[in-house]
Protein backbone atom coordinates (compact mmCIF):
# COMPACT_ATOMS: atom_id res chain seq x y z
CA UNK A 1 -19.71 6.93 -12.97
CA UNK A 2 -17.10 9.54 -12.67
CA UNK A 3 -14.49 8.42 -14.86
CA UNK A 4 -16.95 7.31 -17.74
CA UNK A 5 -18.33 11.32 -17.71
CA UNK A 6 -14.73 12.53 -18.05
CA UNK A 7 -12.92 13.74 -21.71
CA UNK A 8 -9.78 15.21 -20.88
CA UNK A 9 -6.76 13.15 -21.45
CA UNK A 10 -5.77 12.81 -18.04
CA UNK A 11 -8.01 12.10 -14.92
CA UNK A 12 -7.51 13.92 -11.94
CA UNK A 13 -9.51 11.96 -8.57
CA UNK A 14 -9.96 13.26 -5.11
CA UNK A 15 -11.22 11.42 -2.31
CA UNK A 16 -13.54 13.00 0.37
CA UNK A 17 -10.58 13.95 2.72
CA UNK A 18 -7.70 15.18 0.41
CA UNK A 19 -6.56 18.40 -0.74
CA UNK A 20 -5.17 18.63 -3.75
CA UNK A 21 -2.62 21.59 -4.07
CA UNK A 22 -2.53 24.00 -6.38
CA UNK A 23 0.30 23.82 -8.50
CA UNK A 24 0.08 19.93 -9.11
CA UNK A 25 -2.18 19.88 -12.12
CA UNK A 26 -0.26 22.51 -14.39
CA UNK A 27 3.16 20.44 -13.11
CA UNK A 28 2.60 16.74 -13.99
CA UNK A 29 0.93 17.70 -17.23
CA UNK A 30 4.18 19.14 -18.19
CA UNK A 31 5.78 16.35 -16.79
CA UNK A 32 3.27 13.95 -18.28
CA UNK A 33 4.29 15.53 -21.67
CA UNK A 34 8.10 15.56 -21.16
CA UNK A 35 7.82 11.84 -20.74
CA UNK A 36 5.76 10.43 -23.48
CA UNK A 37 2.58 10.80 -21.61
CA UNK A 38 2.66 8.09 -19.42
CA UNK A 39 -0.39 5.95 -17.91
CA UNK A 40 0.13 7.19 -14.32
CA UNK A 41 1.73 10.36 -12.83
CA UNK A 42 3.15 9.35 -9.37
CA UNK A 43 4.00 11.63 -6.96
CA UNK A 44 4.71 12.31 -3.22
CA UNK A 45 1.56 13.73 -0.60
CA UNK A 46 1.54 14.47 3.02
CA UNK A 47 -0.73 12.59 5.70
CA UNK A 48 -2.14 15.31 8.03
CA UNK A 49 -3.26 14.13 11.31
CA UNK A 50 -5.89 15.91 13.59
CA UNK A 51 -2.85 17.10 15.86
CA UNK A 52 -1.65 18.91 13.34
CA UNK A 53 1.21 16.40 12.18
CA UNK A 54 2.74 15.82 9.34
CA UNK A 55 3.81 12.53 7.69
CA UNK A 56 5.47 12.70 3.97
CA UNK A 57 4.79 9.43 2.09
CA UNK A 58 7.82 9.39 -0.88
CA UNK A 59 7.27 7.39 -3.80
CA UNK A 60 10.03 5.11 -4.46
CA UNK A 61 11.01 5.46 -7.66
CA UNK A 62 12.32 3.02 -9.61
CA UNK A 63 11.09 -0.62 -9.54
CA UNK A 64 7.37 0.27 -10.16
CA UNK A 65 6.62 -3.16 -8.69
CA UNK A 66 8.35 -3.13 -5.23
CA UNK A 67 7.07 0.82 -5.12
CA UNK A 68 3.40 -1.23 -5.58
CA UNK A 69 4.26 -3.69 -2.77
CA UNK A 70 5.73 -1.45 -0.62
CA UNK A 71 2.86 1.41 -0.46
CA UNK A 72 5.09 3.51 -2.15
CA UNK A 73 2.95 4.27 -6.03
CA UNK A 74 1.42 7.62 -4.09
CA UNK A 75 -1.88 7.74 -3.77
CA UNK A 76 -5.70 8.60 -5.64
CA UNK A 77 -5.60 12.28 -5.08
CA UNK A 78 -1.23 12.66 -5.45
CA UNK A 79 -1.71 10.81 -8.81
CA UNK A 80 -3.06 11.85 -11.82
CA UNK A 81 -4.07 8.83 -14.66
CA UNK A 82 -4.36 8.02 -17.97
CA UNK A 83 -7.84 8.40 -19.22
CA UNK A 84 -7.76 5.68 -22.04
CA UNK A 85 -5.38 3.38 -19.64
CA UNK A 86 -8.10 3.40 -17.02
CA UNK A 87 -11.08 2.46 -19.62
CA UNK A 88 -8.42 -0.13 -20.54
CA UNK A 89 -8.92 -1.88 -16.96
CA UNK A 90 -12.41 -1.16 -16.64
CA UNK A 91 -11.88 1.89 -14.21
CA UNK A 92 -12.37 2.08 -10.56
CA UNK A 93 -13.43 -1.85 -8.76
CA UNK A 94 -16.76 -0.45 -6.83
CA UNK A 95 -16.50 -3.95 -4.63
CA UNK A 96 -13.37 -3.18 -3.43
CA UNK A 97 -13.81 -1.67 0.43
CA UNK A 98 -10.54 -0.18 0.74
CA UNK A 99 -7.56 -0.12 -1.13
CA UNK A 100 -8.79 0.98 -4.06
CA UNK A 101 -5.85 2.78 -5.60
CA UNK A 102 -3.41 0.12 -4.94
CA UNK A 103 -5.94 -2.85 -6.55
CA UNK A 104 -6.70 -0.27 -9.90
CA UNK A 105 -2.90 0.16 -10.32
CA UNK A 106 -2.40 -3.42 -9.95
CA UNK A 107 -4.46 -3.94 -12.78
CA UNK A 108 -3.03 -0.87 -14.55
CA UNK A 109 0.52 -2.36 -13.93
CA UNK A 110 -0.78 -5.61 -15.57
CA UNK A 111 -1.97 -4.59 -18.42
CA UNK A 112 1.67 -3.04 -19.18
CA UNK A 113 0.70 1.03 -17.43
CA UNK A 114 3.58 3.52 -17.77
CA UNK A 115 4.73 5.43 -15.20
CA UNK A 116 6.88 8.68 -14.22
CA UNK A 117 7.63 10.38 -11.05
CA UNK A 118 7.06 13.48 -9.97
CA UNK A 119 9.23 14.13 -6.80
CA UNK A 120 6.65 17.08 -5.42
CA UNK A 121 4.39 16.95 -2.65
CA UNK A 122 0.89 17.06 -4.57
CA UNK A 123 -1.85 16.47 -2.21
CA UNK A 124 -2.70 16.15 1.53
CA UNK A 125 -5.01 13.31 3.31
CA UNK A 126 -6.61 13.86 6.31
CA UNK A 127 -5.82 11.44 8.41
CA UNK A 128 -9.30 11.18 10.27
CA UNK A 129 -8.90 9.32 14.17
CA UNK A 130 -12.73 7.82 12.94
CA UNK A 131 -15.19 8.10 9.92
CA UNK A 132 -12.86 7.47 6.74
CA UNK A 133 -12.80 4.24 4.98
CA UNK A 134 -9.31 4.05 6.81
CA UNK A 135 -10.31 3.86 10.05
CA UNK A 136 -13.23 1.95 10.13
CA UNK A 137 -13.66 -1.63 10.12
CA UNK A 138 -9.83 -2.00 10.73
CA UNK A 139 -9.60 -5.90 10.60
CA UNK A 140 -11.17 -6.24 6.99
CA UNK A 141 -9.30 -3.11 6.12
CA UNK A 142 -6.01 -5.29 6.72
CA UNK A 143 -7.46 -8.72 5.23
CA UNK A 144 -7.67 -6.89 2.31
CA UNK A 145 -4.26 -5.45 2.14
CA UNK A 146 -3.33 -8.97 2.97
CA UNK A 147 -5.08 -10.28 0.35
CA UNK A 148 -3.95 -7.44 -2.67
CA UNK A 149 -0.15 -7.97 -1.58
CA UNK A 150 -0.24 -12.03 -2.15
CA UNK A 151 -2.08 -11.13 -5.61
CA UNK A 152 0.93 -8.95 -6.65
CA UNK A 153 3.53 -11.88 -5.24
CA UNK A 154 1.77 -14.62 -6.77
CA UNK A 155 1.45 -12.49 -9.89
CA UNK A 156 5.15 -12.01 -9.87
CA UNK A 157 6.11 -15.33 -9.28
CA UNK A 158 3.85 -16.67 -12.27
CA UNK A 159 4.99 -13.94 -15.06
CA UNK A 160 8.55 -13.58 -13.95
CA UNK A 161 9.63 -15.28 -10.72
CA UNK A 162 13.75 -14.44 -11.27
CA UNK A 163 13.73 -11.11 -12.37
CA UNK A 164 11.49 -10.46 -9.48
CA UNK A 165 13.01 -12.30 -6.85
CA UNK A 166 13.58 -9.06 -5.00
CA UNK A 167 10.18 -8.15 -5.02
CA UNK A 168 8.50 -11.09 -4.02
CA UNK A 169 11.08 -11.21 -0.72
CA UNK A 170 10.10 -7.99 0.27
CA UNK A 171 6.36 -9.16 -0.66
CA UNK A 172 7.05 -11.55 1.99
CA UNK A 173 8.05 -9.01 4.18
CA UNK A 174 5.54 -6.51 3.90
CA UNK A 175 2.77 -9.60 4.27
CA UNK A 176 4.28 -10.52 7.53
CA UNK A 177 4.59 -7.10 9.15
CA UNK A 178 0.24 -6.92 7.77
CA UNK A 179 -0.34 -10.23 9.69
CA UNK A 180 1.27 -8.79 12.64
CA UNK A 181 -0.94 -5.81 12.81
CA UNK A 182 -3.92 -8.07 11.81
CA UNK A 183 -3.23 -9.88 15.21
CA UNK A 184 -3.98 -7.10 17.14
CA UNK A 185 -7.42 -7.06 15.88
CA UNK A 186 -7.97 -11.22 15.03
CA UNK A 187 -5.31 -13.24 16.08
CA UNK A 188 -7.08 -16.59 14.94
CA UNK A 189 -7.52 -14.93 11.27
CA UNK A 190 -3.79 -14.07 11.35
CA UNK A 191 -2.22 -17.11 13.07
CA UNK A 192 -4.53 -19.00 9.86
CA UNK A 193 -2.91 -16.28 7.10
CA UNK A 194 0.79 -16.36 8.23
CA UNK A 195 0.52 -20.49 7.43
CA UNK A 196 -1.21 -20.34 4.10
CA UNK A 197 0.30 -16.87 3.13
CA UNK A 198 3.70 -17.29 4.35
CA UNK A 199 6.60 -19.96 2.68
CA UNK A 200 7.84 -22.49 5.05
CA UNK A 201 11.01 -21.31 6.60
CA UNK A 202 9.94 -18.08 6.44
CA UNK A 203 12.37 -15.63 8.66
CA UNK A 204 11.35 -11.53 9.24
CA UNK A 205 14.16 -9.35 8.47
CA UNK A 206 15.27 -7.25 11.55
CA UNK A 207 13.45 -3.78 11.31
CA UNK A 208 12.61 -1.71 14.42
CA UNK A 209 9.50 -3.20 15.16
CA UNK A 210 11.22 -6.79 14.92
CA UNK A 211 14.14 -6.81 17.73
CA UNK A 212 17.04 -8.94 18.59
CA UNK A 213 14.63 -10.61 21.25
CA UNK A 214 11.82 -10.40 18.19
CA UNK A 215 13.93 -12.29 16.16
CA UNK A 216 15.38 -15.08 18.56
CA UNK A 217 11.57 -15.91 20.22
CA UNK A 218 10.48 -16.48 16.52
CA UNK A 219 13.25 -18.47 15.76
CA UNK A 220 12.80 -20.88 18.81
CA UNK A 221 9.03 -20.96 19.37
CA UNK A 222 7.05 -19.78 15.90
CA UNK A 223 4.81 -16.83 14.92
CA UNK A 224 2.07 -17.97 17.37
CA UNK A 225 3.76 -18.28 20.49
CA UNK A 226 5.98 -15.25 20.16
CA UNK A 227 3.12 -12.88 18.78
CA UNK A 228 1.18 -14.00 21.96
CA UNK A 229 4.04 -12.96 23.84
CA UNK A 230 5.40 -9.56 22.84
CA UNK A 231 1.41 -8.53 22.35
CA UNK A 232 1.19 -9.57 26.33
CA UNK A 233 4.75 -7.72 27.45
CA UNK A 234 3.22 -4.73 25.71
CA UNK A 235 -0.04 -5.01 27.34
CA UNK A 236 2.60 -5.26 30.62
CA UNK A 237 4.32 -2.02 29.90
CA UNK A 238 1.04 0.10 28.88
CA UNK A 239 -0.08 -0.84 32.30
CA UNK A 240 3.26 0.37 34.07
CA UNK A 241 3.29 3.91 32.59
């Protein structure tokens, strides 16, 4: 309903919790207009948690698809769109739970969408401990990243599986580390996605939440057995402190 009451040329959203600051607008029309007015502005924001933290989410630059794969295309209220790209896509998915901004620029992407970069911090998000779409109903909330991430890779590998070869393997990356989280809330739903998500021979890179001892377990035992595992040592060592 929004969108289809707007005029301007550009499209400025803002979800419940965000802050949008105050020199963003004036800067990434100018920045819209020094690059051929693009389909979507994309720029860097802060998460603000109720501790008063700060987190500052970068946008990758770049290779627009692994930036998309990688949570790294900003967000609704850091962004500003392309009025006539968005009516292009049919706007805003209203059955889509959470998110929303990643599935719209997937489509945007799609249908060929422009982008530029603006390397400002342009908005904040409240990061709420309950109430926003975020934070509640955490287990569908991952299912459906799960779900938006194989889209992309088996969009990817349909339209242009070589040139993207480096996308889809971090696709297959970012999927894993999503099932992992998704077993702390369902571990039957996850153990089911890593083996129809997931190639066969799959490996994890080595990142700091996947160690040496990670690594080896997985190697010798599977996904199953070895998510079982470090979820029980870390059950262990919550009750020791």
């Amino acid at each position: 309903m929004g969108l289809a009451n707007t005029s301007g040329e550009y499209v400025q959203f803002l979800d419940a919790d965000d802050t949008v600051l105050s020199a963003k607008l004036d800067r990434q029309v100018d920045l819209a207009r020094a690059n051929g007015l693009p389909d979507i502005v994309v720029a860097d924001f802060l998460n603000v948690y109720e501790d008063g933290r700060e987190e500052k989410i970068t946008g990758a630059g770049g290779n627009t698809w692994m930036a998309l794969v990688r949570t790294q295309l900003g967000t609704t209220s850091a962004n500003l769109f392309k009025r006539t790209a968005l009516e292009a896509v049919n706007g805003w998915n209203e059955e889509q739970l959470s998110s929303q901004d990643y599935e719209l620029m997937f489509r945007m992407l799609k249908n060929g969408a422009s982008v530029c970069w603006d390397p400002h911090v342009s908005s904040l998000v409240l990061k709420r401990s309950h109430g926003s779409i975020s934070r509640t109903g955490l287990r569908d909330n991952w299912i459906r990243f799960i779900e938006l991430r194989r889209a992309i890779r088996e969009y990817l590998r349909n339209v242009d599986p070589v040139g993207s070869a480096d996308v889809i393997a971090v696709a297959d990356q970012v999927l894993f580390m999503a099932i992992r989280v998704l077993a702390r809330h369902d571990p039957a739903t996850a153990y089911a996605t890593f083996s129809t998500v997931l190639p066969r021979g799959f490996v994890p890179d080595r990142t700091s939440a996947t160690t040496p001892l990670y690594s080896a377990c997985y190697r010798v035992v599977g996904f199953r057995t070895t998510d079982r595992l470090a979820r029980t040592f870390g059950r262990l060592k919550e009750r020791d402190r």
